[in-house]
C-alpha atoms as a PDB file:
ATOM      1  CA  UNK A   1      69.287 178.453-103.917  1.00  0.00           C
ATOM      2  CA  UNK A   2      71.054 181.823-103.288  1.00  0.00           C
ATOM      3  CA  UNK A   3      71.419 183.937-105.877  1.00  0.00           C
ATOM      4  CA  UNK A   4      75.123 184.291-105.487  1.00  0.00           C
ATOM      5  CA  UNK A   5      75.285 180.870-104.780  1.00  0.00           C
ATOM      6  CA  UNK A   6      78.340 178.635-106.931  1.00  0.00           C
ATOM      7  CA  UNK A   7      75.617 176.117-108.133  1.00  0.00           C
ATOM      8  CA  UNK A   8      72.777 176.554-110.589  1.00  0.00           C
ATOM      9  CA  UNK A   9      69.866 174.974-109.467  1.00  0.00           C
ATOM     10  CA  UNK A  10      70.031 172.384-112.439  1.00  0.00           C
ATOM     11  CA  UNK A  11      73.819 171.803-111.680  1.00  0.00           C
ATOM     12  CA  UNK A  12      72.720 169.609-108.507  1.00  0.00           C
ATOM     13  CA  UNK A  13      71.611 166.192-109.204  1.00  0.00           C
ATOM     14  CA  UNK A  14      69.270 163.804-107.023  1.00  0.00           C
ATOM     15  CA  UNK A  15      70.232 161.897-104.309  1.00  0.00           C
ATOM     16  CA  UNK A  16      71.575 158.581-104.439  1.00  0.00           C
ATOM     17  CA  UNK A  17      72.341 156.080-102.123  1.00  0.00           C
ATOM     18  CA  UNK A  18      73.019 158.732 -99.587  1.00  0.00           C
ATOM     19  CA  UNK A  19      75.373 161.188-101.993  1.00  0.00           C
ATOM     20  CA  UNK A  20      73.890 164.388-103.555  1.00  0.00           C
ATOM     21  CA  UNK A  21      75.579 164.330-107.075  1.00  0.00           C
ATOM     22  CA  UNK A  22      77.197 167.791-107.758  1.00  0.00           C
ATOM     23  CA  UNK A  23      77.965 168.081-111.561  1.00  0.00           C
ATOM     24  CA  UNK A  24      81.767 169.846-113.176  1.00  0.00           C
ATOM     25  CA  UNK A  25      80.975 172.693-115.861  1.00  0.00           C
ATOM     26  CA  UNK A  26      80.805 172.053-119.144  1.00  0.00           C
ATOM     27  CA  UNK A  27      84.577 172.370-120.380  1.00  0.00           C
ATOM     28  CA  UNK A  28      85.836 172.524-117.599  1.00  0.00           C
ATOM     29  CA  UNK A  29      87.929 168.927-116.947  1.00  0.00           C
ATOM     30  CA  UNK A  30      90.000 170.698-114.579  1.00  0.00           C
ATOM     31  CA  UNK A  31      87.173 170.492-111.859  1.00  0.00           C
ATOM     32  CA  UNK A  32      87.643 166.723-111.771  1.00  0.00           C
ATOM     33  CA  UNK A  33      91.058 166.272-112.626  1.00  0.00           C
ATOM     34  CA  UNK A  34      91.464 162.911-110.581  1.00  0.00           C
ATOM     35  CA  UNK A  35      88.523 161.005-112.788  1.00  0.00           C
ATOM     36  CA  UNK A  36      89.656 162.795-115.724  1.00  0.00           C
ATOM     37  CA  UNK A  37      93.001 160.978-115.469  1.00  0.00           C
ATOM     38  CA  UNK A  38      91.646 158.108-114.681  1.00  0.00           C
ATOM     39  CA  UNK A  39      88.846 157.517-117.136  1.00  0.00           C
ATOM     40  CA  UNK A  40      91.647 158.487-119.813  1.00  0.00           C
ATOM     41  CA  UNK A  41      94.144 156.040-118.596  1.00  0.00           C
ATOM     42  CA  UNK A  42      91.282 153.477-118.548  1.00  0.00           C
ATOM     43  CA  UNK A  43      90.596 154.424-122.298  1.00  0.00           C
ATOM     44  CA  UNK A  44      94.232 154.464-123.446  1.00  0.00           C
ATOM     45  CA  UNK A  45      95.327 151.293-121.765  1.00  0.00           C
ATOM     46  CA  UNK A  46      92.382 149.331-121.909  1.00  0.00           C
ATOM     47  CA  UNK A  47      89.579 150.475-123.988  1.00  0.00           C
ATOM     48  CA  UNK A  48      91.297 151.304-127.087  1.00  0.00           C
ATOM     49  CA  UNK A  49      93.610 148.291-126.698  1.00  0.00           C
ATOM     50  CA  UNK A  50      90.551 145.806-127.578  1.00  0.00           C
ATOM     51  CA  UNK A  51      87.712 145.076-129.993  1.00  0.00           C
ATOM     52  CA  UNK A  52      85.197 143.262-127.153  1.00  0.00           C
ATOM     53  CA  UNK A  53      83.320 140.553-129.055  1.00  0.00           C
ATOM     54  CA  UNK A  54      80.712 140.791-126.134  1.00  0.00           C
ATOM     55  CA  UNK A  55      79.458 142.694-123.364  1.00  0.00           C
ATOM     56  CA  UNK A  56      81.023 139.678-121.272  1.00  0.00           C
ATOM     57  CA  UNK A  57      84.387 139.306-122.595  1.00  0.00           C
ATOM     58  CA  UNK A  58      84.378 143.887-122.130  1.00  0.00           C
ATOM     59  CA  UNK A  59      83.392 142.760-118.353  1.00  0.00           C
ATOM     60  CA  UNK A  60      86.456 140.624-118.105  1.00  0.00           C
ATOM     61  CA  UNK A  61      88.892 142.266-119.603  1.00  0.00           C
ATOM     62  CA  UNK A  62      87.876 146.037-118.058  1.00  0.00           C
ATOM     63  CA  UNK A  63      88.217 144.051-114.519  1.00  0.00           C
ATOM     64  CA  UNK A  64      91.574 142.188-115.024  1.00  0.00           C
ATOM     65  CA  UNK A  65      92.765 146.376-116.138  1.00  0.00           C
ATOM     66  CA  UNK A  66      90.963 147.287-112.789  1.00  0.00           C
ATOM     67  CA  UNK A  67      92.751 144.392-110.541  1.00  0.00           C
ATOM     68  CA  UNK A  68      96.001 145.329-112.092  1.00  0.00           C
ATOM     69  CA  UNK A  69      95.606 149.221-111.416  1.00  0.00           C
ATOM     70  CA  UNK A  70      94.510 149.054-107.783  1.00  0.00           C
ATOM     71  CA  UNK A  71      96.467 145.564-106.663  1.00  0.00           C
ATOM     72  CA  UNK A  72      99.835 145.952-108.579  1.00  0.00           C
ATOM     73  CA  UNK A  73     100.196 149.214-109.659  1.00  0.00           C
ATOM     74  CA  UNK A  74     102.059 151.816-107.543  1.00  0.00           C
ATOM     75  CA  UNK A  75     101.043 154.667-107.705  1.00  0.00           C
ATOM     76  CA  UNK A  76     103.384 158.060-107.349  1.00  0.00           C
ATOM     77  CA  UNK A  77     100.244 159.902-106.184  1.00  0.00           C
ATOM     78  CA  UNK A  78     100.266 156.854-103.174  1.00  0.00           C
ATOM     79  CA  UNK A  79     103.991 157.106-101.654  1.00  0.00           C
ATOM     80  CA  UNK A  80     104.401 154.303-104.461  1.00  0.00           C
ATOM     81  CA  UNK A  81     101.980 152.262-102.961  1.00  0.00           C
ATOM     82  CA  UNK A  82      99.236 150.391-104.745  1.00  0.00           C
ATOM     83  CA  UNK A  83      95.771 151.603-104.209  1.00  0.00           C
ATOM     84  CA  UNK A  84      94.985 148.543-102.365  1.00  0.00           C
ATOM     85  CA  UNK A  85      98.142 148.762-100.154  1.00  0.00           C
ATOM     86  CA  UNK A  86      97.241 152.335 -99.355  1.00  0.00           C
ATOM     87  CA  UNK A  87      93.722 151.747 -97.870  1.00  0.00           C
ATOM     88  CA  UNK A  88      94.889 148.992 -96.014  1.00  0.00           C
ATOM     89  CA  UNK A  89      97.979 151.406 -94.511  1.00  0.00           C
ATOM     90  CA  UNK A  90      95.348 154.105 -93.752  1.00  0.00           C
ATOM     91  CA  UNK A  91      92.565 151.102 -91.715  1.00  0.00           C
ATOM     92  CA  UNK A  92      95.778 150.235 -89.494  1.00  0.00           C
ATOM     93  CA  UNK A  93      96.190 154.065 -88.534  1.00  0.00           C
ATOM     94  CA  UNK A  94      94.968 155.584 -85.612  1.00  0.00           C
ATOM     95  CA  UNK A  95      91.537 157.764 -85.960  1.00  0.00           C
ATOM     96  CA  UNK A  96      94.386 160.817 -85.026  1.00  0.00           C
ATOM     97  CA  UNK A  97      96.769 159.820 -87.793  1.00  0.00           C
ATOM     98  CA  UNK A  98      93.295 159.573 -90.295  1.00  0.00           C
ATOM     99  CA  UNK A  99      94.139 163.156 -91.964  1.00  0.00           C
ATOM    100  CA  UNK A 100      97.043 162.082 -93.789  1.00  0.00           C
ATOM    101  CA  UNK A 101      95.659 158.963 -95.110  1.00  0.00           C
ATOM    102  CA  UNK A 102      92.405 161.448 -96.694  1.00  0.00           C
ATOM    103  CA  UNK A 103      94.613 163.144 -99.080  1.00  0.00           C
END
């Protein structure tokens, strides 16, 4: 790795299933700001709101909160559109039109 490189050698993880793993900072949330919201709306609306009695009844619960955000739940960052209704708006697009639906 270059000296002047952004990475330290020990910031880049293995590879897996196809996908180098690139680390954030320490401290520095900012990096990731997309799974940072997430994982904290995940915590605040659905972690925190239970006491799982089992590993099973977490499962459940963590993937009715998961059908909910990506089937029902616009989303501003998505036109308003759920996550689900998105991807299926940027399949029917034309390879040219692709851009648009990639931010």
């Amino acid at each position: 790795m270059a000296p002047n490189s952004n990475h330290a050698p020990w910031k880049i993880g293995p590879i897996v299933g196809g996908v180098q793993l690139d680390f954030i900072r320490p401290g520095k949330p900012v990096e990731n700001a997309f799974i940072e919201s997430f994982n904290g709306r995940l915590r605040d609306e659905c972690l925190n709101m239970h006491q799982f009695a089992s590993l099973a009844e977490a499962q459940a619960i963590i993937e009715a909160w998961r059908m909910d955000y990506n089937h029902h739940r616009p989303h501003s960052s998505l036109g308003h559109l759920t996550p689900n209704e998105f991807v299926a708006q940027c399949q029917a697009k034309p390879i040219a039109e692709e851009a648009v639906c990639s931010s």
